[in-house]
PDB file of N, CA and C in Angstrom:
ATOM      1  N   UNK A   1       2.651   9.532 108.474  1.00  0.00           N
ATOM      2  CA  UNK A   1       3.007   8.282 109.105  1.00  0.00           C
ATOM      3  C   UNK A   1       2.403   7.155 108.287  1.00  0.00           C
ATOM      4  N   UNK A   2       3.091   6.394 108.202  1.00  0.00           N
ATOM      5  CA  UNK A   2       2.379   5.190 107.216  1.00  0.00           C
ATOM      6  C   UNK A   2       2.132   3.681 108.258  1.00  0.00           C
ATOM      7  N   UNK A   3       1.279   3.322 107.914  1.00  0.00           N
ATOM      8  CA  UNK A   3       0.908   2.412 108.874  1.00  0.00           C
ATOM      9  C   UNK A   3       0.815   0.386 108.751  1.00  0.00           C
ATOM     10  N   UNK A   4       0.841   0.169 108.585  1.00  0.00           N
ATOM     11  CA  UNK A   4       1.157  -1.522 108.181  1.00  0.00           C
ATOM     12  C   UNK A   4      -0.740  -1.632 107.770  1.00  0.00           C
ATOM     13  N   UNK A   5      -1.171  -2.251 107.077  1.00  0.00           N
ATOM     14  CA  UNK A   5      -2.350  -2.515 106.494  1.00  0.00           C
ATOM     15  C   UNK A   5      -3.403  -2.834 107.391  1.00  0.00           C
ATOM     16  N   UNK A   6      -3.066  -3.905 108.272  1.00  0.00           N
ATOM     17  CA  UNK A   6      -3.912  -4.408 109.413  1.00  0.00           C
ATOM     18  C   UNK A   6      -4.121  -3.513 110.291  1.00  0.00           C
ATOM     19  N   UNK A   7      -3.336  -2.663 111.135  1.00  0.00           N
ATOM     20  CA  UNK A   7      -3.188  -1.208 111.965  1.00  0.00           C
ATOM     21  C   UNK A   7      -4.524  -0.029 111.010  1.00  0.00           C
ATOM     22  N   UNK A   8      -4.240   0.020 110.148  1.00  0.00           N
ATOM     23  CA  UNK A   8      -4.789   1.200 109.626  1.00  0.00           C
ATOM     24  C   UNK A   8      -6.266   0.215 109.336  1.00  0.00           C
ATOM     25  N   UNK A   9      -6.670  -1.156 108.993  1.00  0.00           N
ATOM     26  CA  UNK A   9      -7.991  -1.401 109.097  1.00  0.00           C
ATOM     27  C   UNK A   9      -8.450  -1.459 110.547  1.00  0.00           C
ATOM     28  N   UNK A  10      -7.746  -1.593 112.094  1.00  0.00           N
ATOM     29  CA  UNK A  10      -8.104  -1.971 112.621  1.00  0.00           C
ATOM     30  C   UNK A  10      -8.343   0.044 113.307  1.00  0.00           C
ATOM     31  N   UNK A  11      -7.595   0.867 112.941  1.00  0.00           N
ATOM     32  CA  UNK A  11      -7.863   1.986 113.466  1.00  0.00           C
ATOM     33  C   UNK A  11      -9.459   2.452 112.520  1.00  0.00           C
ATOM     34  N   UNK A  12      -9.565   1.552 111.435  1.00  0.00           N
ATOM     35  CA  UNK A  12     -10.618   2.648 110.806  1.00  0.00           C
ATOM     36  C   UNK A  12     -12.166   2.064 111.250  1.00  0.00           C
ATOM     37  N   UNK A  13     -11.988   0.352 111.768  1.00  0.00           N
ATOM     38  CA  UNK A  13     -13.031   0.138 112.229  1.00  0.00           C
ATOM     39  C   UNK A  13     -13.525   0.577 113.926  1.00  0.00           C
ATOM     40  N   UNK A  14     -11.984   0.879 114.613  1.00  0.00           N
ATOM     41  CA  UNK A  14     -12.427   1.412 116.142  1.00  0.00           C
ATOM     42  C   UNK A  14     -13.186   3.117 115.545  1.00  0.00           C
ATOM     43  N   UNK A  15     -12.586   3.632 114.993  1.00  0.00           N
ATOM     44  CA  UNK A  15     -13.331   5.368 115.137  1.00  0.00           C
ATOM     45  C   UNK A  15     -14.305   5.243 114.014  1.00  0.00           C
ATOM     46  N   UNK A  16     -14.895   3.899 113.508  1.00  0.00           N
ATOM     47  CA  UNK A  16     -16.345   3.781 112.925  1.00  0.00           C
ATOM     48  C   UNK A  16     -17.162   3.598 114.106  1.00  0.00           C
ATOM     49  N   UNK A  17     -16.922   2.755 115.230  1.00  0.00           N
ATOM     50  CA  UNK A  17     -17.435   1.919 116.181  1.00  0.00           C
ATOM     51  C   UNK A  17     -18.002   3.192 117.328  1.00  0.00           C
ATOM     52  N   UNK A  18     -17.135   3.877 117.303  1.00  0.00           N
ATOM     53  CA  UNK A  18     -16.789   4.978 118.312  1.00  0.00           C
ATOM     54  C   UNK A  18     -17.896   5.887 117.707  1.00  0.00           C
ATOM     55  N   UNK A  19     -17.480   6.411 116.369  1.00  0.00           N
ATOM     56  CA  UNK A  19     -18.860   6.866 115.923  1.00  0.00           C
ATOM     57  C   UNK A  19     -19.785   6.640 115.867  1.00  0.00           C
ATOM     58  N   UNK A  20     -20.140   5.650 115.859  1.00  0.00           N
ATOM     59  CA  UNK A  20     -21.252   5.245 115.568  1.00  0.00           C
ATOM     60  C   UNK A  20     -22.429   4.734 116.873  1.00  0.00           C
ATOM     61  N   UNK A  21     -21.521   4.812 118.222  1.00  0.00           N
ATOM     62  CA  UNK A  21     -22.131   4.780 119.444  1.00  0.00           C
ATOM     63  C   UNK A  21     -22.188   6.729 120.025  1.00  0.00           C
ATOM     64  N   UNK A  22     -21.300   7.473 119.209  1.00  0.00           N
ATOM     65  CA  UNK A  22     -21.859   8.583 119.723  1.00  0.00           C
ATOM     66  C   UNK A  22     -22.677   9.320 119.248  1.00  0.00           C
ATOM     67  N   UNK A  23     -23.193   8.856 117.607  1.00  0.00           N
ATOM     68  CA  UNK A  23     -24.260   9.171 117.573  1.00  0.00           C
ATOM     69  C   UNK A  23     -25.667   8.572 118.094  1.00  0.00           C
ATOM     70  N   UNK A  24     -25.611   7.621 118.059  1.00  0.00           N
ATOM     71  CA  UNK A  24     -26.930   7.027 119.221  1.00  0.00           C
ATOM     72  C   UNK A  24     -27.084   7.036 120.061  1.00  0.00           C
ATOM     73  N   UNK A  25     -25.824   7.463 121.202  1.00  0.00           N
ATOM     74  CA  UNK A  25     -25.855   7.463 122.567  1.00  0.00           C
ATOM     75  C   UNK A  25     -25.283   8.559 122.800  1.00  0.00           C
ATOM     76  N   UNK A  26     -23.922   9.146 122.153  1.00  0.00           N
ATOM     77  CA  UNK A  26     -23.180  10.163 122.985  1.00  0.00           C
ATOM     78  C   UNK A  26     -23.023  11.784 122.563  1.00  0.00           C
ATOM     79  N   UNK A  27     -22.070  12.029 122.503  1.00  0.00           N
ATOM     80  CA  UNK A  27     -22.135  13.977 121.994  1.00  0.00           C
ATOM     81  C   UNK A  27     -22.947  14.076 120.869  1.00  0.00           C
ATOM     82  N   UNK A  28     -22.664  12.957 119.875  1.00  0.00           N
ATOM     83  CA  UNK A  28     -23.019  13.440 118.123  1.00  0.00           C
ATOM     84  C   UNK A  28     -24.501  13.015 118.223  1.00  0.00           C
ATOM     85  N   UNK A  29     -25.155  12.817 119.330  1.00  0.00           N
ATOM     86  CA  UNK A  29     -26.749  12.628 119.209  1.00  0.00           C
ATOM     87  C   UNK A  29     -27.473  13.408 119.739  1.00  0.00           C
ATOM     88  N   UNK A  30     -26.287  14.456 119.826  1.00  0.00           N
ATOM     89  CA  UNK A  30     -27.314  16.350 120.099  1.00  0.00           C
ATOM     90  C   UNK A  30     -26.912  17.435 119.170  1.00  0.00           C
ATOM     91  N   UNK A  31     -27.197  18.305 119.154  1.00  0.00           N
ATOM     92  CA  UNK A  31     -27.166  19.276 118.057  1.00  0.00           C
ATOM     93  C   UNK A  31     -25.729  20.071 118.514  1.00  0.00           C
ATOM     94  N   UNK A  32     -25.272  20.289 119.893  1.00  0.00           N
ATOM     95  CA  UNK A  32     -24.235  21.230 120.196  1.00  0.00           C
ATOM     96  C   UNK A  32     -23.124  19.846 120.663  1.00  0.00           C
ATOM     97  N   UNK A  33     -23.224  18.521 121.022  1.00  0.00           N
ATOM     98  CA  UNK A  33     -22.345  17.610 121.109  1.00  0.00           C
ATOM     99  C   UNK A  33     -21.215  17.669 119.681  1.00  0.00           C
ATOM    100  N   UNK A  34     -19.904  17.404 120.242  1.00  0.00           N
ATOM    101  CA  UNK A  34     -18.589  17.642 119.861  1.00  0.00           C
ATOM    102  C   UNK A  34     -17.395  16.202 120.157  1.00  0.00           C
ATOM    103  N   UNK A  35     -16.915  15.963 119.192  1.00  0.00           N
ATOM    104  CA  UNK A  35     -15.997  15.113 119.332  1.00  0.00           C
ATOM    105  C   UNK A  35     -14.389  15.179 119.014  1.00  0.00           C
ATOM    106  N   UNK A  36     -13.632  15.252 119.850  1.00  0.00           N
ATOM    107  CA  UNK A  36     -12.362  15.600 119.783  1.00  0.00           C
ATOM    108  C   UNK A  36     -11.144  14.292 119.559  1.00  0.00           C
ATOM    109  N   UNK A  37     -10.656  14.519 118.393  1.00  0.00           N
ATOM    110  CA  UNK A  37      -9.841  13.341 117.785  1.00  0.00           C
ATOM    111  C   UNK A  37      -8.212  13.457 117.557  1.00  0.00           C
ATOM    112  N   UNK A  38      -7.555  13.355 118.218  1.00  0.00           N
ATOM    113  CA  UNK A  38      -6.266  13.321 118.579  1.00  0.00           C
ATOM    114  C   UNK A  38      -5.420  12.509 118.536  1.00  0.00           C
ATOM    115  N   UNK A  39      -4.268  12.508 117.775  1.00  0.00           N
ATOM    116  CA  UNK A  39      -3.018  11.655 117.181  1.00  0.00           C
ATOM    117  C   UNK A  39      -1.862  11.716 117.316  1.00  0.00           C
ATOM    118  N   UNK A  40      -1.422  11.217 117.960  1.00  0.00           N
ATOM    119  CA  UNK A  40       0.014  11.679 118.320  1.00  0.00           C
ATOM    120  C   UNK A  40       1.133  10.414 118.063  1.00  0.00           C
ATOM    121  N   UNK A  41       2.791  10.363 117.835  1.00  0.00           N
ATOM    122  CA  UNK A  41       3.613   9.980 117.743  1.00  0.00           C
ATOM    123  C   UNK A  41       4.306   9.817 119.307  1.00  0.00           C
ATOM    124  N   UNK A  42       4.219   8.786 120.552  1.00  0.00           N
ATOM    125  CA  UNK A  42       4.412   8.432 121.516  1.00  0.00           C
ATOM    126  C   UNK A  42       6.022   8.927 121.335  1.00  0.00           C
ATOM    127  N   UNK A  43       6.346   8.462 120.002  1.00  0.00           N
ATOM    128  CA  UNK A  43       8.256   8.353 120.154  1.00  0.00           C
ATOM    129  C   UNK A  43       9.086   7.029 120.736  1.00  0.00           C
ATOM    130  N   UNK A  44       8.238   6.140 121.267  1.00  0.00           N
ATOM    131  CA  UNK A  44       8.798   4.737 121.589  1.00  0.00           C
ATOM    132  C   UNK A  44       8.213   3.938 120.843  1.00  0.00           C
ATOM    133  N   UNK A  45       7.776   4.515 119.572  1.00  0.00           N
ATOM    134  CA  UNK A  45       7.252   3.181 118.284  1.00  0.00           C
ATOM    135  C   UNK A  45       5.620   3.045 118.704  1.00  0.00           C
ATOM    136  N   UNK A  46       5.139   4.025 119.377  1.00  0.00           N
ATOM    137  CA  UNK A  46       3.900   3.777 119.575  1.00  0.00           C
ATOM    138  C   UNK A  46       3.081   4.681 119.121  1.00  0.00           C
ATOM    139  N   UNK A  47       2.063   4.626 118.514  1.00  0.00           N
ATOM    140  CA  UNK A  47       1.157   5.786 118.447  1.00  0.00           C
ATOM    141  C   UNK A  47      -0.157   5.708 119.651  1.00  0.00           C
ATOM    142  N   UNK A  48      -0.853   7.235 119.686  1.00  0.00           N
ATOM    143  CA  UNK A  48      -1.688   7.166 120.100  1.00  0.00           C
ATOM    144  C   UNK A  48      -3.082   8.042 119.848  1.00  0.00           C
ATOM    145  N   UNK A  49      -4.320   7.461 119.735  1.00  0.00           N
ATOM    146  CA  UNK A  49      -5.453   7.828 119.139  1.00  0.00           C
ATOM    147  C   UNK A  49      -6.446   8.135 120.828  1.00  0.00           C
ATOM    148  N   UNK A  50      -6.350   9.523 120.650  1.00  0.00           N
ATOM    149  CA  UNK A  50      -7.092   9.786 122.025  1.00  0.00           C
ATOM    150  C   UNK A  50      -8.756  10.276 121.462  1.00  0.00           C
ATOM    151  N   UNK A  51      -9.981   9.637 121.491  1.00  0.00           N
ATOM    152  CA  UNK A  51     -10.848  10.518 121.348  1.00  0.00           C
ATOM    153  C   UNK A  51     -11.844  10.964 122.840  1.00  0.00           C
ATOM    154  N   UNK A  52     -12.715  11.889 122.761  1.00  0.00           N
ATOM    155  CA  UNK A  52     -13.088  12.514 123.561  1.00  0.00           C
ATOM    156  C   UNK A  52     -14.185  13.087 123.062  1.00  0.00           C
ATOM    157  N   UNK A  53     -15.396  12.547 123.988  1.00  0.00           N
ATOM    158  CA  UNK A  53     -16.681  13.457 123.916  1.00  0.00           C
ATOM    159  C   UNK A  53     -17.148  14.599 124.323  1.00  0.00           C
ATOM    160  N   UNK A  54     -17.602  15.521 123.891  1.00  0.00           N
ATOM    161  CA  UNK A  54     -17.859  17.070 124.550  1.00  0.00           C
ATOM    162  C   UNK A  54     -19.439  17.374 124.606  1.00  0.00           C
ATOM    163  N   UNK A  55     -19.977  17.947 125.489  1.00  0.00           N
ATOM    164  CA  UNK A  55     -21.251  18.513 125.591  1.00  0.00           C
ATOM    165  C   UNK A  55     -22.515  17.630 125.009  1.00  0.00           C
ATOM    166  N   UNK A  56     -22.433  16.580 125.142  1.00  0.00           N
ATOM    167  CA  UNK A  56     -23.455  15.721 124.840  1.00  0.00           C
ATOM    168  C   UNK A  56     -24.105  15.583 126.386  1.00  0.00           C
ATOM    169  N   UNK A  57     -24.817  14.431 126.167  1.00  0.00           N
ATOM    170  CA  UNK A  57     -25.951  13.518 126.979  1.00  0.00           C
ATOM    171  C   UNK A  57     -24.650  12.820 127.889  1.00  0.00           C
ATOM    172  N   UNK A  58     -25.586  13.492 129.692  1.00  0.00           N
ATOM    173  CA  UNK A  58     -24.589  12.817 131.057  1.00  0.00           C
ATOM    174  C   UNK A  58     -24.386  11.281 130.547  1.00  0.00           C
ATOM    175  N   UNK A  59     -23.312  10.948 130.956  1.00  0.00           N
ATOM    176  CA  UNK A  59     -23.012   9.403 130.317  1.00  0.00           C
ATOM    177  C   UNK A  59     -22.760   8.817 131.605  1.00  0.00           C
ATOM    178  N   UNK A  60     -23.483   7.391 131.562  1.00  0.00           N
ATOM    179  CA  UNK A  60     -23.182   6.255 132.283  1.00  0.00           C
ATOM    180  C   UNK A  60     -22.738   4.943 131.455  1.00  0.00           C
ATOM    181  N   UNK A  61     -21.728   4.760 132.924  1.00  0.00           N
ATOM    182  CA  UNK A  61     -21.017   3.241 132.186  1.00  0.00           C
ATOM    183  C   UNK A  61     -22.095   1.786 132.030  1.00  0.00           C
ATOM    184  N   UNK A  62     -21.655   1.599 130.723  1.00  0.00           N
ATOM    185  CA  UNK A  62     -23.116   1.152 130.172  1.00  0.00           C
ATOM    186  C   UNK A  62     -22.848  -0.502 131.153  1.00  0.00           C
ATOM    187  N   UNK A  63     -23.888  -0.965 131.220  1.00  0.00           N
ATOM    188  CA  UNK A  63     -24.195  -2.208 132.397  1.00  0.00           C
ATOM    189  C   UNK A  63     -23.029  -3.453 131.885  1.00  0.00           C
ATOM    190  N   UNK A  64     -22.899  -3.486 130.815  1.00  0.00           N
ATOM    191  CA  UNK A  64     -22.126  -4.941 129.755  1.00  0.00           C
ATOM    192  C   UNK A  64     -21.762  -4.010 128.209  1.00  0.00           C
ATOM    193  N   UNK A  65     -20.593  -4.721 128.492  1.00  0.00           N
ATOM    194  CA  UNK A  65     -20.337  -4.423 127.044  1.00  0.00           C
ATOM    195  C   UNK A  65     -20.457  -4.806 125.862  1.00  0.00           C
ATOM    196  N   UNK A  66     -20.876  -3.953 124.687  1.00  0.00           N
ATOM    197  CA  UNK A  66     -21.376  -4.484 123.406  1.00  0.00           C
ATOM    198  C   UNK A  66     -20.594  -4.896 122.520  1.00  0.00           C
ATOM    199  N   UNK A  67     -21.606  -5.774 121.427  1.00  0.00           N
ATOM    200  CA  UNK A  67     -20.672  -6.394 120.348  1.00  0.00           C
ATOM    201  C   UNK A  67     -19.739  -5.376 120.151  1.00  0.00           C
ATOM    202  N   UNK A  68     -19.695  -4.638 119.787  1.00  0.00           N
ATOM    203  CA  UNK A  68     -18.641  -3.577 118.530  1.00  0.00           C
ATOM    204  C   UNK A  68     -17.412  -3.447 119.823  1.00  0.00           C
ATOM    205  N   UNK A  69     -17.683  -3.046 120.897  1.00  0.00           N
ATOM    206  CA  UNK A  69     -16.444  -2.268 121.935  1.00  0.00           C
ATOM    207  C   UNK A  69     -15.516  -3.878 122.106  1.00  0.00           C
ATOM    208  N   UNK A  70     -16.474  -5.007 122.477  1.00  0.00           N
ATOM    209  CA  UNK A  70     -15.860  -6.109 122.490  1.00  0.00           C
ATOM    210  C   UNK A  70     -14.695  -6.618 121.461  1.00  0.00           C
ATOM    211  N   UNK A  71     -15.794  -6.418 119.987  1.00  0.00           N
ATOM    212  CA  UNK A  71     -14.550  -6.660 118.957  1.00  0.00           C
ATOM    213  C   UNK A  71     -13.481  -5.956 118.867  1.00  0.00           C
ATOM    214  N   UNK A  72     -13.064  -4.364 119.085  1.00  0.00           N
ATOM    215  CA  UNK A  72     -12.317  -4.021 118.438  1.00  0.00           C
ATOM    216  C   UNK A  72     -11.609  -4.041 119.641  1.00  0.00           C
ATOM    217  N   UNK A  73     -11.883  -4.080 120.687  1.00  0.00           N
ATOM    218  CA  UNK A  73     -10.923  -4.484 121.538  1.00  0.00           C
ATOM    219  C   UNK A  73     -10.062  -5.771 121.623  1.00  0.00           C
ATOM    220  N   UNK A  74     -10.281  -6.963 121.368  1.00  0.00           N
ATOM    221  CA  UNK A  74      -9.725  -7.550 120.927  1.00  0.00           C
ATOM    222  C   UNK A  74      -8.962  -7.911 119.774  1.00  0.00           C
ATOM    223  N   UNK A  75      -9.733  -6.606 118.786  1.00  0.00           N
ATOM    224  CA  UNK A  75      -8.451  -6.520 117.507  1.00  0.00           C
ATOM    225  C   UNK A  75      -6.974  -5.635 117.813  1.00  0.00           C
ATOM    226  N   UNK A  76      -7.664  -5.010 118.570  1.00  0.00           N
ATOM    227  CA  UNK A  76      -6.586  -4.151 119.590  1.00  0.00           C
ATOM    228  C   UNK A  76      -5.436  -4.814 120.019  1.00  0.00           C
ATOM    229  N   UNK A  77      -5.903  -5.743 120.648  1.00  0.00           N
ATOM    230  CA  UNK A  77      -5.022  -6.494 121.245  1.00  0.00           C
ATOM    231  C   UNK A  77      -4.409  -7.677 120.921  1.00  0.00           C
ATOM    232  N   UNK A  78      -4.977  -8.245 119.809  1.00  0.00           N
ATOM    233  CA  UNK A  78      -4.096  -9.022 118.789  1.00  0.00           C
ATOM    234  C   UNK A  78      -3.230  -8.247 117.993  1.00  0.00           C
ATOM    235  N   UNK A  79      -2.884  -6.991 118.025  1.00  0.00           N
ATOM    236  CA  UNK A  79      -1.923  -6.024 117.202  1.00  0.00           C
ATOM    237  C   UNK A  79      -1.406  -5.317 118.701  1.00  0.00           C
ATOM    238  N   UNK A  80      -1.033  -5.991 120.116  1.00  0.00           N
ATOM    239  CA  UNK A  80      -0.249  -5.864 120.708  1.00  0.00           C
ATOM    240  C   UNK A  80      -0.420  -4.119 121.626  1.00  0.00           C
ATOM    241  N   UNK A  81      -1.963  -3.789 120.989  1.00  0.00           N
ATOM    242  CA  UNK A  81      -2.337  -2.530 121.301  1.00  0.00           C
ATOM    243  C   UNK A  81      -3.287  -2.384 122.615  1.00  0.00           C
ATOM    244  N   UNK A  82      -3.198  -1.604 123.445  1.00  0.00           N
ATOM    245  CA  UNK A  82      -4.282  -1.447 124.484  1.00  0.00           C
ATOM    246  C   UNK A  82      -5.430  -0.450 123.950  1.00  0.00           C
ATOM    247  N   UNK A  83      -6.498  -0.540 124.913  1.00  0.00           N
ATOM    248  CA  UNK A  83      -7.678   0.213 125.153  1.00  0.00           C
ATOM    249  C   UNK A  83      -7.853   0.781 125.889  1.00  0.00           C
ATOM    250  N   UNK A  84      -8.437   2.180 126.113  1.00  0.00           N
ATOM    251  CA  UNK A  84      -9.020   2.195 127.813  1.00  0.00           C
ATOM    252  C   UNK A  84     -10.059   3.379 127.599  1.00  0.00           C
ATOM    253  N   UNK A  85     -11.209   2.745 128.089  1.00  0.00           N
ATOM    254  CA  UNK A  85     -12.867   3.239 127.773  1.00  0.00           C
ATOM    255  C   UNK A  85     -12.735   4.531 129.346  1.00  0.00           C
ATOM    256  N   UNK A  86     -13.039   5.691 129.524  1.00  0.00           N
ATOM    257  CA  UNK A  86     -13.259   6.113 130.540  1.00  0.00           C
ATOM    258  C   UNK A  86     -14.505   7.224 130.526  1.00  0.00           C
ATOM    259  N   UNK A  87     -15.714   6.777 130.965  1.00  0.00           N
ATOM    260  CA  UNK A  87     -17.554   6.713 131.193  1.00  0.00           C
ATOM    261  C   UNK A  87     -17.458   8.160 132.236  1.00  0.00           C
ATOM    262  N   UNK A  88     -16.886   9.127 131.799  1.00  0.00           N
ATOM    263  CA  UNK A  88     -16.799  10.613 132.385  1.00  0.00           C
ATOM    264  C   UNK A  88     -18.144  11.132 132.299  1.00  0.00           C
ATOM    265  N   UNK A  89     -18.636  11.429 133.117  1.00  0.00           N
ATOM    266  CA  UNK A  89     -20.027  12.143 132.876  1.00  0.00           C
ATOM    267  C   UNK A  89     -20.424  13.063 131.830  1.00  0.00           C
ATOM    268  N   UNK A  90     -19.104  13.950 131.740  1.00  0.00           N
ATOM    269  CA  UNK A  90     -19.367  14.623 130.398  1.00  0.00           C
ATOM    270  C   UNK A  90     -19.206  14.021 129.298  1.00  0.00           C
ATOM    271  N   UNK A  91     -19.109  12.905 129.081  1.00  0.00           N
ATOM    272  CA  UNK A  91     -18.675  12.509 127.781  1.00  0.00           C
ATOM    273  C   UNK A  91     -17.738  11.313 127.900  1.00  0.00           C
ATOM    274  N   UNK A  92     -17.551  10.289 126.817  1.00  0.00           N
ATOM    275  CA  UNK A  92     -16.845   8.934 127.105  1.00  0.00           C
ATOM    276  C   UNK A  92     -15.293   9.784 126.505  1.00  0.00           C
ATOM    277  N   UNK A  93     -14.336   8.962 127.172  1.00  0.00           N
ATOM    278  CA  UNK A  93     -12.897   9.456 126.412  1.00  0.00           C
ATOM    279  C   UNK A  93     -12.446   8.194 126.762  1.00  0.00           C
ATOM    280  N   UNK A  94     -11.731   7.767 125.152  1.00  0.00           N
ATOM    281  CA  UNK A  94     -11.123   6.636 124.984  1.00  0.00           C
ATOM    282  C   UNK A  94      -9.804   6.939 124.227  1.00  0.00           C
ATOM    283  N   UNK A  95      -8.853   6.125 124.624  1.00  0.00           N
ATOM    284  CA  UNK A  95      -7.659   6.014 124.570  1.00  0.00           C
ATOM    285  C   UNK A  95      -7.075   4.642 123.843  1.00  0.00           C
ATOM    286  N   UNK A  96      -6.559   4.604 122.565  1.00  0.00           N
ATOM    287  CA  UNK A  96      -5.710   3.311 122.229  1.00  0.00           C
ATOM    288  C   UNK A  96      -4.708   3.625 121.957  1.00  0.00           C
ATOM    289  N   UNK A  97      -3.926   2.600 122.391  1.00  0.00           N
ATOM    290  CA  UNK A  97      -2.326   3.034 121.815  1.00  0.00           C
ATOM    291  C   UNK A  97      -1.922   1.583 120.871  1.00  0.00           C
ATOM    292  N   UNK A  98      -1.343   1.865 120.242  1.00  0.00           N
ATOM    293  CA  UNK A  98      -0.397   0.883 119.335  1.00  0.00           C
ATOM    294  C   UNK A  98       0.979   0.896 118.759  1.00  0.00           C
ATOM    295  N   UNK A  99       1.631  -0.114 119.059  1.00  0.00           N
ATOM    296  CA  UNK A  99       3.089   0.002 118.907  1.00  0.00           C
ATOM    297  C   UNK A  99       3.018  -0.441 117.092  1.00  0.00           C
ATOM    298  N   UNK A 100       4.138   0.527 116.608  1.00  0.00           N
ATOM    299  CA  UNK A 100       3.971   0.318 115.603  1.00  0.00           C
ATOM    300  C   UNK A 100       5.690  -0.157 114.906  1.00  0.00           C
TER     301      UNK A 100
END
């Protein structure tokens, strides 16, 4: 799938962002924590990037949200794309979609 330039910077800074809070906070900041990364072709011009935390540290929805979730959510959504953060005890699973 080839992606328009802005799409593919704005996907590479959300699953930096994403990483980079699960290693300090979520699955990837234990030795048996697991992260599951999933891509799919919607078929109505949309894609979608599902990730998912496994066997890490019980997670709570954090009090306010931080710089990084803030930004790329709004890069999200200047490229017409949604978000959706869901604070599962086992693990955070987030969902973006983007019409492409």
């Amino acid at each position: 799938m080839l992606l328009a330039p802005d799409l593919a910077q704005v996907i590479g800074v959300a699953l930096h962002e994403l990483a980079t809070n699960a290693i300090k906070y979520g699955a990837l900041s234990v030795s048996n924590g697991q992260v599951e990364i999933t891509w799919s072709n919607a078929g109505d011009e949309k894609i979608i990037l599902h990730w998912i935390e496994i066997n890490g540290p019980t997670v709570k929805r954090p009090s306010r949200q931080g710089f990084g979730t803030t930004t790329i959510a709004r890069m999200i959504e200047q490229l017409k794309g949604t978000m959706r953060l869901d604070w599962r005890t086992e693990g955070l699973e987030c969902e973006i979609v983007f019409k492409v």
